[in-house]
Protein backbone atom coordinates (compact mmCIF):
# COMPACT_ATOMS: atom_id res chain seq x y z
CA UNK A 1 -21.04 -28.23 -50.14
CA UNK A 2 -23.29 -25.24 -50.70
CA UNK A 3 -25.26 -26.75 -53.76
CA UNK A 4 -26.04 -30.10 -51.68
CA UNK A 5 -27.27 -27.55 -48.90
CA UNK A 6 -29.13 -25.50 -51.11
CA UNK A 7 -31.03 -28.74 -52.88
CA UNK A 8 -31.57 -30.13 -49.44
CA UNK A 9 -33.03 -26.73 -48.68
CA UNK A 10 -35.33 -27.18 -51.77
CA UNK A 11 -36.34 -30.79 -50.85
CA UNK A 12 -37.20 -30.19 -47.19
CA UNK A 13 -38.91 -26.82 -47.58
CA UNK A 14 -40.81 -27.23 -44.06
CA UNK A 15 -37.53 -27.52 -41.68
CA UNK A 16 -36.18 -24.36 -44.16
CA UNK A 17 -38.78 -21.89 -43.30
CA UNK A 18 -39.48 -22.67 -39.88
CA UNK A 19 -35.21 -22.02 -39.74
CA UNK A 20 -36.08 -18.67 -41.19
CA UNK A 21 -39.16 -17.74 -38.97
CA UNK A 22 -37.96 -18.58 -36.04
CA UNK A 23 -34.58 -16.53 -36.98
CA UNK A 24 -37.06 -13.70 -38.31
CA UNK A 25 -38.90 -13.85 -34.88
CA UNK A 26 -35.39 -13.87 -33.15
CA UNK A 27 -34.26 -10.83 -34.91
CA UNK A 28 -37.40 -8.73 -34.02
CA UNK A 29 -36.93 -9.68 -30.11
CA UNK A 30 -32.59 -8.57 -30.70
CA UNK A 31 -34.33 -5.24 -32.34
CA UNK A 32 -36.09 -4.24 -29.80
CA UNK A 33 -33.14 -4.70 -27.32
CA UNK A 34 -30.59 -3.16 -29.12
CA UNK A 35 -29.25 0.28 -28.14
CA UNK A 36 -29.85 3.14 -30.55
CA UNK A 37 -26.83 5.44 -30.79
CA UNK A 38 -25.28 8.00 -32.99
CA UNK A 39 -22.24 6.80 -33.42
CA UNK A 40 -20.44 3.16 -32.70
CA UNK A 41 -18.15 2.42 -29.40
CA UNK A 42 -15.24 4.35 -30.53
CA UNK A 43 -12.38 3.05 -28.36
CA UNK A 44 -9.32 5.79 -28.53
CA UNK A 45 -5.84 4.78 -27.85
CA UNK A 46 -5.10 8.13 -25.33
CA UNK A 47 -4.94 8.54 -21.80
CA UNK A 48 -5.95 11.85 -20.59
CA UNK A 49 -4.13 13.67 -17.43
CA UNK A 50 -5.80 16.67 -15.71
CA UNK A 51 -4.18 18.44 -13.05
CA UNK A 52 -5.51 21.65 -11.56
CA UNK A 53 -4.11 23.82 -8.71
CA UNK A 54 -6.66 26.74 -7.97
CA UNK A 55 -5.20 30.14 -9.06
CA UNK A 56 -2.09 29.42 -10.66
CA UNK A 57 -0.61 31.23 -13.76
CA UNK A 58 -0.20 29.50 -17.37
CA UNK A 59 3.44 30.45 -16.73
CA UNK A 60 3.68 28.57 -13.49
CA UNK A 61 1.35 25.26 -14.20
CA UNK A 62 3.44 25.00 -17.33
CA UNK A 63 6.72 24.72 -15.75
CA UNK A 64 5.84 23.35 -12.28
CA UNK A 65 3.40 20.70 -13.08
CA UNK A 66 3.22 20.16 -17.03
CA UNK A 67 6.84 19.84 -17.83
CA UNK A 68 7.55 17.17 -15.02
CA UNK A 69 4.16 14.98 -15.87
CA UNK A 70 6.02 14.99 -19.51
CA UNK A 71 8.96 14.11 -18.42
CA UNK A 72 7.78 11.23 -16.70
CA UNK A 73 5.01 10.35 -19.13
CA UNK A 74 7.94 9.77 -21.71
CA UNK A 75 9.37 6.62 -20.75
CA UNK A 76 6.30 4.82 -21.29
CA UNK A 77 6.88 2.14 -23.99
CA UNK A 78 4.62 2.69 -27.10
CA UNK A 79 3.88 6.45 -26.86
CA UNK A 80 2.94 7.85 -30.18
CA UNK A 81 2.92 11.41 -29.08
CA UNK A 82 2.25 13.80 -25.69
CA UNK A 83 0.77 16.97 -26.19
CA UNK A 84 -0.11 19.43 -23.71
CA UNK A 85 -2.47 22.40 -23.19
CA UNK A 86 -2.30 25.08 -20.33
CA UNK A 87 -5.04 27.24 -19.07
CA UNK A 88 -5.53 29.22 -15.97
CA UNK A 89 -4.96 26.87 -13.01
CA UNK A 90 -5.16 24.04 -15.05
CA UNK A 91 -2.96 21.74 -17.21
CA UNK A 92 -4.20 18.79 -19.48
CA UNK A 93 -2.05 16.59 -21.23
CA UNK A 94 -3.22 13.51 -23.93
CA UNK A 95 -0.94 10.98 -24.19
CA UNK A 96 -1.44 8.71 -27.27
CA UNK A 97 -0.54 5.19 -27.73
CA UNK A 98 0.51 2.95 -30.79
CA UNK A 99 -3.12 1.04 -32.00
CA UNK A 100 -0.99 -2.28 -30.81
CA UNK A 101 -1.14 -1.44 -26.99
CA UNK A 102 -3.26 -2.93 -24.42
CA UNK A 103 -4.97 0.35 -23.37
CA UNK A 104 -5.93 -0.79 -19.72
CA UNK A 105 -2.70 -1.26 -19.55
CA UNK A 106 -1.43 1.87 -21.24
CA UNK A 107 -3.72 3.80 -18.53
CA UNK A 108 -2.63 1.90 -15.44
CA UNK A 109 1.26 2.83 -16.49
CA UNK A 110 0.24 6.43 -16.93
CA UNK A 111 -1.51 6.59 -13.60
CA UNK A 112 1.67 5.27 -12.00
CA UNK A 113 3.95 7.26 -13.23
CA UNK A 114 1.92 10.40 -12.57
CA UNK A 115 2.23 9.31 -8.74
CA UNK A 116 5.23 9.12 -9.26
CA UNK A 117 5.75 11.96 -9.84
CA UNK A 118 3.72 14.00 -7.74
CA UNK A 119 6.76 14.42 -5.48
CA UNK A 120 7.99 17.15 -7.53
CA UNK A 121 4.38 18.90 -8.38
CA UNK A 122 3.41 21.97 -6.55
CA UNK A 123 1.79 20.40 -2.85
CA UNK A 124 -1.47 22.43 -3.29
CA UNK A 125 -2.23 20.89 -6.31
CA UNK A 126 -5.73 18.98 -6.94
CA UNK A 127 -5.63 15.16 -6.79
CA UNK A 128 -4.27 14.50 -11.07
CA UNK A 129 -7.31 12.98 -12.84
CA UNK A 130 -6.59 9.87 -15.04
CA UNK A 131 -9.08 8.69 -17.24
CA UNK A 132 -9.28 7.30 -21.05
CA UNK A 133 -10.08 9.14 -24.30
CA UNK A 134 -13.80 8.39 -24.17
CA UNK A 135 -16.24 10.09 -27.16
CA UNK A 136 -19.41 8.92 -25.01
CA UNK A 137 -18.02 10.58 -21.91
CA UNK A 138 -19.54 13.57 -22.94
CA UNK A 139 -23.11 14.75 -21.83
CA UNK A 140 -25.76 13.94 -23.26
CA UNK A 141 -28.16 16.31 -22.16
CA UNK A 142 -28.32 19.72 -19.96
CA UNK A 143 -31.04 20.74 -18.10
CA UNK A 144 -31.67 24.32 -16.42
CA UNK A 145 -33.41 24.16 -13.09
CA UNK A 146 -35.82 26.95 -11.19
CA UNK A 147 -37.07 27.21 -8.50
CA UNK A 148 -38.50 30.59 -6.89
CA UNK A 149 -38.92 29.48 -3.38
CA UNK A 150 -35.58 27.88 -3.44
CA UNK A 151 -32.08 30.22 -2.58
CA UNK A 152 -29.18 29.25 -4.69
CA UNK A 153 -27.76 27.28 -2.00
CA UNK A 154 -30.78 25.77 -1.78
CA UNK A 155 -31.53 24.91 -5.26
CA UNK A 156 -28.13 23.60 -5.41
CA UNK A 157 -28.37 21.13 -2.70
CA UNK A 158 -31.37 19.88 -4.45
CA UNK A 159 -29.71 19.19 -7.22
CA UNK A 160 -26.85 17.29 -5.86
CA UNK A 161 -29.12 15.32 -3.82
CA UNK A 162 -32.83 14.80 -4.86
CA UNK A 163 -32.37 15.02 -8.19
CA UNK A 164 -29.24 13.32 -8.59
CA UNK A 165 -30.50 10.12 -6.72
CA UNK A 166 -33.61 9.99 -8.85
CA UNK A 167 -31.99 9.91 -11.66
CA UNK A 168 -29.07 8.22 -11.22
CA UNK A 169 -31.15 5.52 -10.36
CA UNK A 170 -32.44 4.70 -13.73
CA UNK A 171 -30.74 2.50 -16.07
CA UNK A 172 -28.35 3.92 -18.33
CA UNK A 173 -27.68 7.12 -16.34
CA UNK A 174 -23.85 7.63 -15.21
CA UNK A 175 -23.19 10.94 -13.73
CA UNK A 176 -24.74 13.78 -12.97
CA UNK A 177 -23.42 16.78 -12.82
CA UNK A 178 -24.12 20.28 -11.79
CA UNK A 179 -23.91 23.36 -13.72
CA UNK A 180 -23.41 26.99 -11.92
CA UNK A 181 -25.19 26.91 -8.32
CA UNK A 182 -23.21 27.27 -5.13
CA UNK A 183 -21.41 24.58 -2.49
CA UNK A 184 -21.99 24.24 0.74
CA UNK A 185 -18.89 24.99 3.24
CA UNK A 186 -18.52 25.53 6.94
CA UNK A 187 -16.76 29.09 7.54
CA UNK A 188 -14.12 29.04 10.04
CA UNK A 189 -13.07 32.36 11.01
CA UNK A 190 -10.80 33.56 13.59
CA UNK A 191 -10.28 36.06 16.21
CA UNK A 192 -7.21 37.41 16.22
CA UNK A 193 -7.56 38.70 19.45
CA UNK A 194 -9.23 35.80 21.24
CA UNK A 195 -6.64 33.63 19.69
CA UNK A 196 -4.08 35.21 20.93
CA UNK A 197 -6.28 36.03 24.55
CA UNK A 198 -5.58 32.07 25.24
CA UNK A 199 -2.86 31.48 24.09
CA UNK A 200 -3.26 29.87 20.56
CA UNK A 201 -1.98 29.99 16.64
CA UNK A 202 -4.00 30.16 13.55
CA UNK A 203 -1.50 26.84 12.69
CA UNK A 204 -2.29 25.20 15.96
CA UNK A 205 -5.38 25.85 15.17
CA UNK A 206 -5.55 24.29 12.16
CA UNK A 207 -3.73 21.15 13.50
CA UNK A 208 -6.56 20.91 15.90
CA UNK A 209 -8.65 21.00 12.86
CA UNK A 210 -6.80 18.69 10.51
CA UNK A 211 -6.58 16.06 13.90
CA UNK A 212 -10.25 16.19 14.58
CA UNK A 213 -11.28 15.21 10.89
CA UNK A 214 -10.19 11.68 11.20
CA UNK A 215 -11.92 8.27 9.65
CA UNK A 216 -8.80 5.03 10.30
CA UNK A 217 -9.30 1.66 11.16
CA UNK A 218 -8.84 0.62 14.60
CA UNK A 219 -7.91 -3.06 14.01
CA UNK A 220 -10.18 -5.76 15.64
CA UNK A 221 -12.20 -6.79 18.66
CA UNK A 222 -13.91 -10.31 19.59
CA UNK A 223 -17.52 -9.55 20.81
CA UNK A 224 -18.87 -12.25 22.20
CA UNK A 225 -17.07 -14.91 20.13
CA UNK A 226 -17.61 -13.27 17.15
CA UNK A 227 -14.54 -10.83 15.32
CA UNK A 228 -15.55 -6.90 14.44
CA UNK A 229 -13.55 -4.86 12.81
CA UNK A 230 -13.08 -1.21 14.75
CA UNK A 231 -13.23 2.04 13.36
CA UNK A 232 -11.65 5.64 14.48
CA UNK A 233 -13.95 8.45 13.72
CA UNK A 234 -13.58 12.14 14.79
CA UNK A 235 -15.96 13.71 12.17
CA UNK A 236 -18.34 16.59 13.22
CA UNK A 237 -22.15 16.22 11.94
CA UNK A 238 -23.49 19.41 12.40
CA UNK A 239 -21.86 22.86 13.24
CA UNK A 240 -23.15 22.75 17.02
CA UNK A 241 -20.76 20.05 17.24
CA UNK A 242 -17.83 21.82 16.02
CA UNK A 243 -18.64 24.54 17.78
CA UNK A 244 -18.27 22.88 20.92
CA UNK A 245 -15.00 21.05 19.74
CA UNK A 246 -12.22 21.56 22.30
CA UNK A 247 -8.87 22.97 21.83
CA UNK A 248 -5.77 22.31 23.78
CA UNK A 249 -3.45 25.14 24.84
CA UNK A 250 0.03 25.78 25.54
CA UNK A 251 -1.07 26.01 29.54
CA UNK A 252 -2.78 22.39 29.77
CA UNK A 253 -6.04 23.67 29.43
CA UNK A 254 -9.40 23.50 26.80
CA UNK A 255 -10.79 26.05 25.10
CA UNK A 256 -14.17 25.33 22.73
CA UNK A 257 -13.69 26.53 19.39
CA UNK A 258 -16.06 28.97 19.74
CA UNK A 259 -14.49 30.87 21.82
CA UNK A 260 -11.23 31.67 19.66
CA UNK A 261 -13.53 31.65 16.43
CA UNK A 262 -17.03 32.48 14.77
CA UNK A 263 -18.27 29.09 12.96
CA UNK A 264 -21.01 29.24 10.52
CA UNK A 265 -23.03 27.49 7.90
CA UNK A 266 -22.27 29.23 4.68
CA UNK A 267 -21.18 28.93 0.95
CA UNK A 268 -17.93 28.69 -0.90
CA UNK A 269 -16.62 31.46 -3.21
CA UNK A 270 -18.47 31.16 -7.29
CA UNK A 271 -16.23 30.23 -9.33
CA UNK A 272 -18.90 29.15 -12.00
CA UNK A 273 -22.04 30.15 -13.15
CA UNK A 274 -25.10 29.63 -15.94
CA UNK A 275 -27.48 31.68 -17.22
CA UNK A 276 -30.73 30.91 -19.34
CA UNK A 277 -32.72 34.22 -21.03
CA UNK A 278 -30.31 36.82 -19.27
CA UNK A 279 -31.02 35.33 -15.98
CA UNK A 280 -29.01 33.16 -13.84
CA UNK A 281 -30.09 29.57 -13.44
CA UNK A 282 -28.37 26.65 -11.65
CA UNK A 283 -28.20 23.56 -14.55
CA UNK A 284 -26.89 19.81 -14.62
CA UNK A 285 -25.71 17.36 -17.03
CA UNK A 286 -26.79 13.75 -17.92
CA UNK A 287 -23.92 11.38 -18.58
CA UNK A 288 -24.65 7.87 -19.58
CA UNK A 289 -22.62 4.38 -19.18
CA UNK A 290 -21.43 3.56 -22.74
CA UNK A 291 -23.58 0.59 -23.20
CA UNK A 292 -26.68 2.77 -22.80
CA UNK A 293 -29.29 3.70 -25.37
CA UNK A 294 -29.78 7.38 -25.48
CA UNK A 295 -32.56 7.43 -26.62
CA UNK A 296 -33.60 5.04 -23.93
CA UNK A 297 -31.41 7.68 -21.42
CA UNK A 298 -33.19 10.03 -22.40
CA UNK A 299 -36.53 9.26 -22.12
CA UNK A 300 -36.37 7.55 -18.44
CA UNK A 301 -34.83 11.10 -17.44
CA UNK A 302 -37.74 12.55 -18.68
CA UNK A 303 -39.95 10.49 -16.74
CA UNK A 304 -37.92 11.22 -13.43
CA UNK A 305 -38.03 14.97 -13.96
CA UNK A 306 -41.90 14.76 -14.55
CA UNK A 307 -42.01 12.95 -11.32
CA UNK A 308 -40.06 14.64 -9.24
CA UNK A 309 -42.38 18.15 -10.73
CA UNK A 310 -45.19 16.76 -9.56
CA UNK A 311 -43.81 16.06 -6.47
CA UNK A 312 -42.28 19.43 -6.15
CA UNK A 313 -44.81 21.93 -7.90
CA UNK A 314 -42.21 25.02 -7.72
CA UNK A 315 -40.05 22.99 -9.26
CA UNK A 316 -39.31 23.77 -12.92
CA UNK A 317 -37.10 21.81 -15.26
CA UNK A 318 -36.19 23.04 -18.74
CA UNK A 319 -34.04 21.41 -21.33
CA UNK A 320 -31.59 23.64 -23.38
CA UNK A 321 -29.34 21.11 -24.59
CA UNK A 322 -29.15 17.56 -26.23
CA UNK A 323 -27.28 15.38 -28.73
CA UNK A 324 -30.48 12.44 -28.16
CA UNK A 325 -32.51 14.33 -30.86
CA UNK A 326 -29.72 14.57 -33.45
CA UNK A 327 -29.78 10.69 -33.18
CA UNK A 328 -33.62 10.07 -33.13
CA UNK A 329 -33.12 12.32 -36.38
CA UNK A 330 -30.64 10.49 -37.43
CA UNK A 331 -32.05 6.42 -36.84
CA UNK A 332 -34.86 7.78 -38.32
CA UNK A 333 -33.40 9.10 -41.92
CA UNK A 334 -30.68 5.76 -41.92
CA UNK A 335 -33.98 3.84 -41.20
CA UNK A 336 -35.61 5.42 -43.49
CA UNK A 337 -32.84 5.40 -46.34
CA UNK A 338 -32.44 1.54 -45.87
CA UNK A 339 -36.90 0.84 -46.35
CA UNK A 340 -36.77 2.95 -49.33
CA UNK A 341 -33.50 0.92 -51.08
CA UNK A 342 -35.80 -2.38 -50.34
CA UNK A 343 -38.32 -0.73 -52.13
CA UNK A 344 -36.12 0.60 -55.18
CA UNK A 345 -34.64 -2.66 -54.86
CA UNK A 346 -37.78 -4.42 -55.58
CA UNK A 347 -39.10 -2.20 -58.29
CA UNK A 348 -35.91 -2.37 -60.50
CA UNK A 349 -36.62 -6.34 -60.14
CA UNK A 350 -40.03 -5.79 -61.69
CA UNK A 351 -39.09 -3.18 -64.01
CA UNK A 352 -36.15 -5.01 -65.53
CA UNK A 353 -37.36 -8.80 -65.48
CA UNK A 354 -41.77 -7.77 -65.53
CA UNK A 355 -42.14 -10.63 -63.15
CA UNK A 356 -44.26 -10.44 -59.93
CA UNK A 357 -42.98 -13.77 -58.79
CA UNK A 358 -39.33 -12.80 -59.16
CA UNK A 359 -40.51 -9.30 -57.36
CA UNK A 360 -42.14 -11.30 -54.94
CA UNK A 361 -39.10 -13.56 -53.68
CA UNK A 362 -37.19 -10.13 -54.01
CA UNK A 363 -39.24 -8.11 -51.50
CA UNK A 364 -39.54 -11.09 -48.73
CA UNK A 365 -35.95 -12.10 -49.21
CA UNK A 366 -34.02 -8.41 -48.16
CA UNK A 367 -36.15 -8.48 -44.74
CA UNK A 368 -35.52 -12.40 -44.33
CA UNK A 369 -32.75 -11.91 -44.22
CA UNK A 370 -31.75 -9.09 -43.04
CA UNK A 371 -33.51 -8.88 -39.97
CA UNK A 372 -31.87 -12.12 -38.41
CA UNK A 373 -28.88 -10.10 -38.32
CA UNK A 374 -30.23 -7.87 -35.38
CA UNK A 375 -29.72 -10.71 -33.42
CA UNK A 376 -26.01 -11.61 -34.65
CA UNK A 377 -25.46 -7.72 -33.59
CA UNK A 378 -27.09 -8.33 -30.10
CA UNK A 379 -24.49 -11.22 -29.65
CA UNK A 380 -21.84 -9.35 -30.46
CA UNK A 381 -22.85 -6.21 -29.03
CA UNK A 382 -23.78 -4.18 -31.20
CA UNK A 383 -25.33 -1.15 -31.85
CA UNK A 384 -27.90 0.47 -34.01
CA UNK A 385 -26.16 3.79 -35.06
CA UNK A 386 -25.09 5.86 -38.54
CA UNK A 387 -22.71 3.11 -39.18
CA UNK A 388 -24.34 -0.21 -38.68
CA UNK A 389 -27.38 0.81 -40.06
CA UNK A 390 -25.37 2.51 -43.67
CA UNK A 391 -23.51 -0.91 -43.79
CA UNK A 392 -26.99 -3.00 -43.68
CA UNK A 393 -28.84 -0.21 -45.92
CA UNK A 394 -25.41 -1.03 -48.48
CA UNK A 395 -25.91 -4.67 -48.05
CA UNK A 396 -29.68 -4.88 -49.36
CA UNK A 397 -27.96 -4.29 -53.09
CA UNK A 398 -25.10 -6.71 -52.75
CA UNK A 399 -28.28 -9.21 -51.48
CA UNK A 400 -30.17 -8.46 -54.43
């Protein structure tokens, strides 16, 4: 079968090489679409839990929450292995799974059973985070914001807002996160003595509170012949209007809030900070959706940030961290590596047989046909990284 193919080939040379240029032309296109990473999709068989609960002891996270998540992260069919690691109000545990398991699957088992078993975890525990052993869930790139005009509070909301929906709006760009910088929180703080002047408890209060802070659905109502659904909300937009939120008392009447309490707009305790050249700064990390290029990432963040400095002159960001250049570096010497084996490729042709026609079909063959294969990769989603690009560079002297 292959030697009538290849004499066909050499009797119908026209339909042969416009097969090959348009497959040439088709590769180029695929090239330029590909992603450029460092590494391959790496898919792990672990699930990760995270539970925290602010302020608790190794000692007491290992035997109040880590212990029972074990215990009922153990019946899962095809565990390989639990491990566990404990820090300061904080426990993590990896489950991994055989290679043979379904790992949507294996994650959506671990995530019920960890409800499951939040009955008998501490109640002021953090909601348990549930998420799959990921290699490109880590950032990408960290940036350091200033901002002299700007307080910390201030500089933070900036971040969380402005900057976060600029850039989260480009392609490529999961998550951003913020390093350091403070969070805004409404302070709630009570008189003892005016509490207790009408009549009230700090728990009463706080049922109040808890009751006011509401979002349910209120069923349905036809409008005119047409069905809307009806929501419940009890949510306060700005501190004037829980100021003037209204408390019932043991005697039948209302008291504002005010009176029993001092409400202000203010900032919640630092638990985390960053610093740049001995000073403090306020940072954020770029994460990107695993399909993503980063180098692609990486550049449309730059853009943003330019844009968003010229729209804001105080505005000053500064990168101090990045994995995107250890891949440019490293495309670049795999790219490299692979032009330089055509070449060597092509020389020991000459040297060895002192023919420049058998050089000649040498040197046009190794891009002929290897750059069709970008497009193969495109189908198949693929990626230009260490790996793929070794494995073609490896190729070009099995093709010769």
């Amino acid at each position: 079968m292959a030697l009538r193919l290849s004499t066909w080939g050499i009797k119908n040379p026209i339909p042969v090489a416009l097969l090959f240029a348009f497959a040439v032309l088709a590769g180029l296109v695929a090239y330029t679409m590909l992603p450029i990473k460092r590494f391959p999709d790496i898919t792990f068989p672990a699930v990760v839990v995270t539970v925290t609960e602010s302020g608790a002891a190794p000692s007491e996270i290992e035997t109040q929450i880590t212990r029972p998540v074990e215990d009922a992260l153990a019946g899962i069919s095809g565990v390989k292995s639990i491990q566990s690691v404990v820090n300061q109000g904080a426990s993590t545990t990896i489950v991994e799974f055989e290679l043979s398991e379904n790992q949507q699957k294996a994650a959506d088992e671990v995530r019920q059973k960890v409800d499951e078993a939040r009955v008998n975890l501490p109640r002021d525990i953090d909601p348990p985070a549930v998420q799959q052993l990921d290699i490109d869930s880590a950032p990408i790139i960290t940036y350091a914001v200033s901002a002299p005009s700007m307080s910390p509070s201030q500089l933070s909301w900036f971040i969380d807002d402005t900057v976060s929906r600029a850039l989260q709006a480009q392609r490529g760009v999961a998550q951003i996160s913020r390093v350091g910088g403070v969070d805004r929180e409404i302070n709630v703080i009570i008189d003892p003595d005016r509490l207790a002047a009408q009549g009230l408890t700090a728990s009463s209060l706080n049922v109040a509170l808890a009751a006011f802070d509401t979002d349910y659905p209120g069923g349905r109502l036809t409008v005119g012949g047409r069905e809307q659904t009806v929501r419940v909300l009890g949510q306060a937009q700005t501190v004037a209007q829980l100021r003037a939120l209204t408390i019932p008392t043991g005697s039948g009447r209302f008291v504002k809030l005010s009176d029993v309490a001092d409400i202000g707009d203010g900032s919640a305790e630092v638990r985390a900070f960053a610093r740049l050249d001995n000073r403090p700064v306020i940072g954020f990390q770029v994460l990107k959706t695993n399909d993503a290029s980063e180098v692609q990432v990486d550049d449309h963040v730059r853009g943003a940030l330019d844009g968003l400095e010229r729209a804001y002159p105080g505005v000053k960001f500064t990168k101090i961290f990045t994995t995107v250049q250890d891949t440019r570096d490293s495309y670049s010497a795999t790219l490299h590596t692979m032009l330089e084996g055509m070449l060597l490729a092509s020389l020991v042709v000459f040297l060895f047989l002192r023919d420049w026609r058998a050089t000649a079909i040498t040197a046009i063959a190794m891009p002929v046909s290897l750059i069709p294969t970008f497009l193969v990769m495109a189908i198949f989603h693929f990626s230009l990284d260490v790996v793929s690009l070794l494995a073609l560079t490896l190729v070009i002297g099995i093709l010769v």
